[in-house]
Protein backbone atom coordinates (compact mmCIF):
# COMPACT_ATOMS: atom_id res chain seq x y z
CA UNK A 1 -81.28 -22.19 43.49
CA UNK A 2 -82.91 -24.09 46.17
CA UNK A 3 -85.54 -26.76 45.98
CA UNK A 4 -87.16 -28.17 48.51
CA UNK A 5 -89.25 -30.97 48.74
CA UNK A 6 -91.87 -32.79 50.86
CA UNK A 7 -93.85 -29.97 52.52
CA UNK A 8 -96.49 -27.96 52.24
CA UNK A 9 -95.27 -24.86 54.08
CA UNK A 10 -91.93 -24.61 51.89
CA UNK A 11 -89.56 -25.99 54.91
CA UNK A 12 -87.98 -29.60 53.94
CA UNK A 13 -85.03 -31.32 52.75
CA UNK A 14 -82.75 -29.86 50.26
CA UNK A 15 -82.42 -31.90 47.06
CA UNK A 16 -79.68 -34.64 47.15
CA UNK A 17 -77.48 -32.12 44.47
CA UNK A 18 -76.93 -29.13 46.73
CA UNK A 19 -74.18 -28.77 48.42
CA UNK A 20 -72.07 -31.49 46.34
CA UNK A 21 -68.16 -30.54 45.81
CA UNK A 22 -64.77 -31.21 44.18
CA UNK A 23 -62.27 -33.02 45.99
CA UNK A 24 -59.66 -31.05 44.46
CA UNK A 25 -56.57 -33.41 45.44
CA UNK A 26 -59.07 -36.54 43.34
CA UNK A 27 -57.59 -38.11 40.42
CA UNK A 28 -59.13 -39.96 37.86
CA UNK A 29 -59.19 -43.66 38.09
CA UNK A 30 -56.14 -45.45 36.85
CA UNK A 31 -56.13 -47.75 34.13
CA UNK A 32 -54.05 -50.45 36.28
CA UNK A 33 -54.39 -51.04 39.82
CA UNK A 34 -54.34 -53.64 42.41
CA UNK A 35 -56.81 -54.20 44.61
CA UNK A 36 -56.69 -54.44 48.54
CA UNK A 37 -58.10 -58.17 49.83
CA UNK A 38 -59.18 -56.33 52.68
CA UNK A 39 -59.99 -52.72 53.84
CA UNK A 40 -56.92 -51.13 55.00
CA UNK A 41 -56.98 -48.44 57.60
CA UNK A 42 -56.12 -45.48 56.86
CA UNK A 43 -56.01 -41.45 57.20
CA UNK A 44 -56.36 -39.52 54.54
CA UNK A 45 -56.23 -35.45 53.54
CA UNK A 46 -59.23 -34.27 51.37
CA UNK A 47 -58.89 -30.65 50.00
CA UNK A 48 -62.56 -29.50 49.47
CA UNK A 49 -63.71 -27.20 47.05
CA UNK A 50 -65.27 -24.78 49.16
CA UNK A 51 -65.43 -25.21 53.15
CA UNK A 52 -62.26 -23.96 53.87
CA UNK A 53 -60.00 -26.26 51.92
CA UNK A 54 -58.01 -29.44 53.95
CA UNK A 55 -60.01 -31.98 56.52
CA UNK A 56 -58.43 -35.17 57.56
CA UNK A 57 -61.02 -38.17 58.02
CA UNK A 58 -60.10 -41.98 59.24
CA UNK A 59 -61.19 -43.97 56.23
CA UNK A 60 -60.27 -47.19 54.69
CA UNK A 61 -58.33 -48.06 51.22
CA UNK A 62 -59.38 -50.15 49.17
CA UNK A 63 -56.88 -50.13 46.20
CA UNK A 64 -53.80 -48.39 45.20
CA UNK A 65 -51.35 -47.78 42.43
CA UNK A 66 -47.65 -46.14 42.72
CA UNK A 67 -49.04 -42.98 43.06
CA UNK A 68 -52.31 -43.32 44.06
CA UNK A 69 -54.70 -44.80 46.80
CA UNK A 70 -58.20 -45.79 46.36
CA UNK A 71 -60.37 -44.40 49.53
CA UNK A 72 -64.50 -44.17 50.58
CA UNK A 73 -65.37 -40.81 51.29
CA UNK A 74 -68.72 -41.48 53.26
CA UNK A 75 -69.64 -37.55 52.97
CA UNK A 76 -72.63 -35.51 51.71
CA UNK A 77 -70.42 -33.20 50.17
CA UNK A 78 -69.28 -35.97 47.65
CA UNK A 79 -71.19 -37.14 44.82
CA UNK A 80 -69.03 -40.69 45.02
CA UNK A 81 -67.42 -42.61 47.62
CA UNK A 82 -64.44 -43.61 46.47
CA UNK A 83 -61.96 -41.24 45.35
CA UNK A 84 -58.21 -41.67 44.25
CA UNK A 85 -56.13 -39.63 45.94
CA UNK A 86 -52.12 -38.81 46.22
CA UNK A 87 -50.12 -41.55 47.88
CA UNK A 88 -48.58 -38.09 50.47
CA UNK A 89 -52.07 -37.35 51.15
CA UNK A 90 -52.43 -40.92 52.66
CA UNK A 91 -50.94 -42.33 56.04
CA UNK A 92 -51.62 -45.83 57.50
CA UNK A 93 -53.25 -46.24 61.20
């Protein structure tokens, strides 16, 4: 369903909700983690939901744990911005 909002004539901005999707390589938050004093640049692989599965984006960690690494996802497509993804989906720049 689409809603749009803001005009009379039924052209506008689709709601903030459409379009949103699973980073299916996420993982949930860890209980224990440490916490980067500063940003750390990074690359890292998202696999999307829909859109045709893998992009690679420069981003920044911001916390990690053995396995995992804290990073923003600045994207429409996401409904937060910082996901915790595999440490092999992660490469430092």
């Amino acid at each position: 369903m689409s809603v749009l909002w803001g005009t009379l004539d039924g052209v506008g901005e689709r709601a903030w909700w459409e379009g949103i999707q699973e980073v299916l390589n996420a993982h949930p938050v860890p209980a224990r983690f440490v916490r980067a004093r500063v940003p750390i640049p990074v690359t890292a692989r998202l696999v999307w939901e829909h859109d045709g599965g893998e992009e690679t984006i420069d981003t920044e960690a911001n916390g990690w744990t053995r396995d995992l690494v804290l990073v923003i996802v600045d994207d429409a497509r996401c409904h937060i911005r910082g996901i915790w993804l595999p440490v092999a989906d992660i490469h430092r720049r």
